[in-house]
Protein backbone atom coordinates (compact mmCIF):
# COMPACT_ATOMS: atom_id res chain seq x y z
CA UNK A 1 162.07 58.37 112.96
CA UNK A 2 161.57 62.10 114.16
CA UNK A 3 157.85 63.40 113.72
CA UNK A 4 157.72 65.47 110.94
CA UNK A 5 155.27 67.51 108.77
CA UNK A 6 154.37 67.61 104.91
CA UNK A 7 153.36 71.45 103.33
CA UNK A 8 150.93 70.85 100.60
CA UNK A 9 149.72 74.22 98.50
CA UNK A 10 145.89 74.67 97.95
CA UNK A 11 144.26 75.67 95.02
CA UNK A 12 144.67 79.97 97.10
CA UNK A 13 148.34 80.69 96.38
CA UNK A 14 149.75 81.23 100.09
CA UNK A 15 147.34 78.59 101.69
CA UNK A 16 149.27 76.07 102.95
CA UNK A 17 147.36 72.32 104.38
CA UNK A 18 150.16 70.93 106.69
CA UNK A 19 149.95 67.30 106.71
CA UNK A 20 151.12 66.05 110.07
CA UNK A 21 153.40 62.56 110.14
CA UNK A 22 152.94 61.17 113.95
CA UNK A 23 155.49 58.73 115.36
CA UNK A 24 153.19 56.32 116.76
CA UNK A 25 153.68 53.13 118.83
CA UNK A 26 151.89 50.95 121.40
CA UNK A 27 151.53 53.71 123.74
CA UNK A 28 149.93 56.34 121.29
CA UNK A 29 151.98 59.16 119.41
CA UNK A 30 154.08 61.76 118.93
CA UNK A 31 153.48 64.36 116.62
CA UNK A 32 155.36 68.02 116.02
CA UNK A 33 152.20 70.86 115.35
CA UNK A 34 155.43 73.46 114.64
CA UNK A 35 158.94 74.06 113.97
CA UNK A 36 160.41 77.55 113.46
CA UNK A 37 162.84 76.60 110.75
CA UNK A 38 160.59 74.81 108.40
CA UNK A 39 157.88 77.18 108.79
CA UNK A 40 160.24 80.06 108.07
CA UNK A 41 159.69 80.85 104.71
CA UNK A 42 155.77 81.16 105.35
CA UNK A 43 155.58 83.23 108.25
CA UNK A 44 157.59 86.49 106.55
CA UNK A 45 160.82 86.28 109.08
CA UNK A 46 157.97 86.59 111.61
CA UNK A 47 157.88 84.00 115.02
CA UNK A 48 154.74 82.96 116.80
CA UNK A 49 153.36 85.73 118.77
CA UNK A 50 150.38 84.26 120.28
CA UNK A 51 148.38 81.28 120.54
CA UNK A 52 144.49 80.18 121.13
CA UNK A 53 142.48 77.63 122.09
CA UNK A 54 138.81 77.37 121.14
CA UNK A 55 136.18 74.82 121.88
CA UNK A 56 132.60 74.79 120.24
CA UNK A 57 130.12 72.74 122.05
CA UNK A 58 128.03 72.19 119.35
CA UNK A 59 128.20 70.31 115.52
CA UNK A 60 126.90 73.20 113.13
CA UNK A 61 128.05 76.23 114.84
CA UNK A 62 130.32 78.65 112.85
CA UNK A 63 132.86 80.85 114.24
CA UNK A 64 134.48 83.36 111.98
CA UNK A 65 135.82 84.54 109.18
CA UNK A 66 137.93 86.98 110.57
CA UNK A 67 141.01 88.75 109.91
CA UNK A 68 143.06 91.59 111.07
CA UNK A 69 143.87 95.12 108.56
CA UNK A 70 147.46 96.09 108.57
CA UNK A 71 149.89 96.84 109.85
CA UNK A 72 148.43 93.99 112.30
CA UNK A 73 147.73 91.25 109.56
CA UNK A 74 149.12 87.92 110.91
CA UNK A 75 149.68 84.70 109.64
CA UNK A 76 147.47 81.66 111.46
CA UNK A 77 148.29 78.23 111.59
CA UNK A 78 145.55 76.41 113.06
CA UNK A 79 144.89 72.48 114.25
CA UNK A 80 142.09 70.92 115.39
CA UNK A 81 142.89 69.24 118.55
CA UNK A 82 139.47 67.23 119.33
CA UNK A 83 136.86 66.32 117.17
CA UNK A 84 136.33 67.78 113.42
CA UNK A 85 136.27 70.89 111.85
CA UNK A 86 135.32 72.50 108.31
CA UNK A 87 138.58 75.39 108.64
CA UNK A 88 137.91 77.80 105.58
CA UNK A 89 139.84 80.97 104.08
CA UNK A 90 139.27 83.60 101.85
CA UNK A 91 141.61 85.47 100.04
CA UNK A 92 141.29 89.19 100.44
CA UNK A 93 144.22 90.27 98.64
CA UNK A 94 143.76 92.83 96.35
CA UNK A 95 144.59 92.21 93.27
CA UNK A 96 144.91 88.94 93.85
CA UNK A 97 143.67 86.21 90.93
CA UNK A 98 141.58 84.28 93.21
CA UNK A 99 140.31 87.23 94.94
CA UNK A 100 137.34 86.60 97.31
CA UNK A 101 137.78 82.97 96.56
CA UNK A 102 137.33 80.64 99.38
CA UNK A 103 138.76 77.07 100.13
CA UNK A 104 138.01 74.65 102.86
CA UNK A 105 139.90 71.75 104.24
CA UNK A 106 138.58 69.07 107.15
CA UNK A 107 140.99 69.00 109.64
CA UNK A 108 140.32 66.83 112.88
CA UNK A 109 142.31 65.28 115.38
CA UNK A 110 142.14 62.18 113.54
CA UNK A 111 143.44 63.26 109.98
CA UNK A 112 146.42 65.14 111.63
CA UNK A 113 145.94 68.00 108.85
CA UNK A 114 146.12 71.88 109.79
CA UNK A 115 145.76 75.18 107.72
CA UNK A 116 148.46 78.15 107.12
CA UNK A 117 146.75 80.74 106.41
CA UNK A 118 148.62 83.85 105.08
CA UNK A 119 148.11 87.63 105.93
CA UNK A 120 145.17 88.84 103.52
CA UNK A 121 143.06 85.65 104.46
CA UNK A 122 140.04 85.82 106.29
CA UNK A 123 139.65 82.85 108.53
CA UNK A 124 136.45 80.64 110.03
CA UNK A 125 135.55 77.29 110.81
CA UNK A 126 132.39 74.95 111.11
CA UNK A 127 132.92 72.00 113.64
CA UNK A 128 131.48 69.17 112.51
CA UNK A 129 131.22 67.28 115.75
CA UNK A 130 130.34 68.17 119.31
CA UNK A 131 132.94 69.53 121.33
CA UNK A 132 135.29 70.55 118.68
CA UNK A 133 138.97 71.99 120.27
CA UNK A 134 141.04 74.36 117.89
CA UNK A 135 144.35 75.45 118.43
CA UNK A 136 145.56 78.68 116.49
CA UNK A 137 149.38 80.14 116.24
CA UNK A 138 149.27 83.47 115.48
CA UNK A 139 152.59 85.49 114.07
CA UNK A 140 150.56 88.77 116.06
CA UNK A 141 148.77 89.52 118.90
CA UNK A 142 145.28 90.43 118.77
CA UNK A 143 144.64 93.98 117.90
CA UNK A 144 140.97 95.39 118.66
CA UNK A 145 140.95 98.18 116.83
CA UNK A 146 142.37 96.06 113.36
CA UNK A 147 139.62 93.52 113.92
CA UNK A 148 137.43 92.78 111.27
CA UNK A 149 135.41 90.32 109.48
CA UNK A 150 133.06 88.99 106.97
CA UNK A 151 129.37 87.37 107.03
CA UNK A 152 129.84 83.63 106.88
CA UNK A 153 126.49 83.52 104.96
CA UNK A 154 127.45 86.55 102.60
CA UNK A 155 125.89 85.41 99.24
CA UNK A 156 128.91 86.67 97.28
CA UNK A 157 131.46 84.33 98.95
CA UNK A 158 128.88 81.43 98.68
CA UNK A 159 130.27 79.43 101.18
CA UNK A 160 129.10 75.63 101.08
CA UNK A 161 129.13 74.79 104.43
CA UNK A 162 128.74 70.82 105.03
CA UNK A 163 126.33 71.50 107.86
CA UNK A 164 122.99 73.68 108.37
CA UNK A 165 124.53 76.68 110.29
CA UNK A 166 123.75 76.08 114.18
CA UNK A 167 124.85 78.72 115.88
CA UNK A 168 127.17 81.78 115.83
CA UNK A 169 128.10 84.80 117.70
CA UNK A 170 125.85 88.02 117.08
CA UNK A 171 129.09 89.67 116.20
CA UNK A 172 129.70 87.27 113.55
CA UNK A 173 126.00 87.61 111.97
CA UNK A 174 126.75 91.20 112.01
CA UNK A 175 129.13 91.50 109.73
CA UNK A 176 127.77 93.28 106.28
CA UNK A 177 127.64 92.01 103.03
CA UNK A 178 130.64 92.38 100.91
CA UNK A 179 129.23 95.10 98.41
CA UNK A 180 131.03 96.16 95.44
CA UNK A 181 133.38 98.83 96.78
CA UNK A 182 134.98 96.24 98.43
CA UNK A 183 138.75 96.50 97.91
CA UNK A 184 140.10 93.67 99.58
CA UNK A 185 143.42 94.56 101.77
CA UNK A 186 146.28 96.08 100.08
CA UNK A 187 149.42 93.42 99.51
């Protein structure tokens, strides 16, 4: 039996939970994280362009939720590699239905699950366990000058994190409020 992957849709049109099928036997297991051809019709005709590893010492802490503006808006796929994270997106479409809606999945190394997470998402985590190892897949390389981001404790996008927040980067606690002018990111 060849590893293989199921694509389940969330309640965000475009966000994708991947359900990982291991081969496993005495020895451990085996377990594909991509494949170009099945993933096709989510990444836009669009290949991997870079990947990331993060690791997060500490349960509680919160890394995100960022995204990049267009033209450099990429599609993530990310996989938690050790231990167990709280992976969330928002959807910053404009125009979208579930606009500014957020979803969260737990994805560990133990539950085999990852998120795809479409251009127009913003993108964060909680881990849930010390020394918690993410792996991202990115369909575009990081641009610094398209970087952006919201405030994981913004009020409007009520985010019910499973944890008290521990820590986070000043950069992330910087990020305004989403105020009413907010306009999302064009389609």
């Amino acid at each position: 039996m060849s590893p293989r992957f199921d694509i389940l849709a969330t309640p965000l049109p475009g966000l994708q939970r991947i359900q990982r099928r291991p081969v496993s036997d005495e020895r451990g297991f085996f377990e594909r994280l991509y494949c170009t051809q099945e993933m096709a019709a989510f990444l836009s005709g669009r290949g991997i362009a870079q990947i990331n590893r993060s690791l997060t010492r500490h349960a509680g802490a919160v890394r995100g939720m960022h995204y990049q503006r267009p033209p450099h808006a990429e599609t993530k796929i990310v996989s938690c590699l050790r231990g167990a994270a709280f992976d969330v997106a928002v959807d910053l479409r404009r125009g979208s239905s579930t606009f500014l809606h957020w979803h969260g999945e737990i994805i560990s190394a133990d539950n085999h699950a990852s998120l795809l997470i479409p251009e127009g998402f913003a993108h964060g985590f909680q881990a849930l366990t010390d020394d918690c190892e993410m792996l991202y897949l990115h369909t575009t390389a990081y641009e610094p000058a398209a970087e952006s981001g919201l405030n994981p404790q913004d009020p409007t996008l009520a985010i019910r994190w499973p944890l008290p927040i521990g820590e986070m980067s000043p950069r992330d606690a910087a990020h305004a409020a989403i105020t009413d002018g907010f306009e999302g990111l064009a389609p």
